[in-house]
Protein backbone atom coordinates (compact mmCIF):
# COMPACT_ATOMS: atom_id res chain seq x y z
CA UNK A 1 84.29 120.35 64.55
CA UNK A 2 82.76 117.66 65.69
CA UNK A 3 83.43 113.75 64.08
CA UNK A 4 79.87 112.87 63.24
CA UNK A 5 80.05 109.28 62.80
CA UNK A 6 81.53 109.17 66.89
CA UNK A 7 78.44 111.36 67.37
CA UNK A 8 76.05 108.74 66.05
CA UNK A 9 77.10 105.85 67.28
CA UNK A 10 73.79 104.90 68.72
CA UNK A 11 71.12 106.98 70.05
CA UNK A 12 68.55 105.44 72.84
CA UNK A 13 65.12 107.11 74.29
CA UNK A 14 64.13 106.77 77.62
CA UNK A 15 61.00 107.49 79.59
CA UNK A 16 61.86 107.35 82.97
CA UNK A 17 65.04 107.27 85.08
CA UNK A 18 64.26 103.62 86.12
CA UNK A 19 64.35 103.02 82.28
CA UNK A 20 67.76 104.25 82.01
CA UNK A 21 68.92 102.91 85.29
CA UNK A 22 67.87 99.40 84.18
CA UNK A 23 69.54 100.35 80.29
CA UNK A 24 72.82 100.63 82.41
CA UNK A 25 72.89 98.07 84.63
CA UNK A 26 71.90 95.44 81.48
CA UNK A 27 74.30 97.47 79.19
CA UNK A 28 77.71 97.30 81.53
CA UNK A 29 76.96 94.02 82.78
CA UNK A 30 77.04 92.09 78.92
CA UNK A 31 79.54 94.51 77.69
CA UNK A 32 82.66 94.51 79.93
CA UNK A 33 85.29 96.39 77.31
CA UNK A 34 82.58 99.25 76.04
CA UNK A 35 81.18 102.16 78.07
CA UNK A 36 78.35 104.55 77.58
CA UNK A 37 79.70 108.10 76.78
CA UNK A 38 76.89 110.84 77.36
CA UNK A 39 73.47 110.83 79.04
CA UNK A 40 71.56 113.58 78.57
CA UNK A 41 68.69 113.62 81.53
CA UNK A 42 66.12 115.78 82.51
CA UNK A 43 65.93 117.09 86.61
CA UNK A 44 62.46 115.95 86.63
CA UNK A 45 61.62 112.09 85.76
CA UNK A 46 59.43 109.84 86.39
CA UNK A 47 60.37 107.05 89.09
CA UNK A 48 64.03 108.65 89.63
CA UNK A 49 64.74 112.19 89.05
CA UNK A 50 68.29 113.02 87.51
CA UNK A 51 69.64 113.76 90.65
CA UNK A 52 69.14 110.16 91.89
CA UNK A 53 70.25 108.31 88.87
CA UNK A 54 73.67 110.44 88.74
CA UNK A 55 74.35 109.15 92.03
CA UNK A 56 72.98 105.37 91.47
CA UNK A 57 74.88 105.72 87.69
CA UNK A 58 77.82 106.39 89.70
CA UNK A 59 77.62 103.88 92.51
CA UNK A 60 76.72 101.03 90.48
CA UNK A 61 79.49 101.45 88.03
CA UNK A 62 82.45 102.39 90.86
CA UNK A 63 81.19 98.77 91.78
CA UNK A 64 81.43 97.57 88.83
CA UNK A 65 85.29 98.51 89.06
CA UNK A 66 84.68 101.37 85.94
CA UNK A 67 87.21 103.68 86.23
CA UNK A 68 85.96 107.33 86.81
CA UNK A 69 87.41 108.34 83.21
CA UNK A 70 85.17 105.83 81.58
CA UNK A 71 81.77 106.93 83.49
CA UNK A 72 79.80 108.31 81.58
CA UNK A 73 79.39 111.87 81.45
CA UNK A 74 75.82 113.45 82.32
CA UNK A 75 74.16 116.67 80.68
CA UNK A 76 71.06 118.27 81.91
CA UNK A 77 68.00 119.33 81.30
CA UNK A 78 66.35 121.57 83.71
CA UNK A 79 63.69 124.46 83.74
């Protein structure tokens, strides 16, 4: 079962894959010991589609020096 208090942590809404890009980018460049675990996207947003920011997500944080392990881990939403 799942440990509900790692589950809630801290939830953030996004309207666009620039939104979430920029959330990133701010987020791992103040916090340099913490990592963002799960981001749940949809194929189809605004400004970047999921696609896109999976690859920018992951080329922006391999130069950042993130190690894969602590990338975060994408889920998505497609119809």
């Amino acid at each position: 079962m799942f440990d509900e208090l790692k589950l809630r942590k801290q939830t953030t809404f996004f309207n666009s894959g620039i939104s979430i890009a920029k959330s990133i980018s701010e987020y791992y460049h103040e916090k340099e010991d913490n990592q963002v675990a799960l981001i749940i996207i949809d194929h189809k947003m605004p400004g970047m589609d999921g696609v896109e920011l999976i690859k920018w997500t992951r080329d922006y944080l391999k130069k950042k020096r993130v190690a894969p392990e602590d990338m975060p881990h994408f889920a998505f939403r497609a119809q």
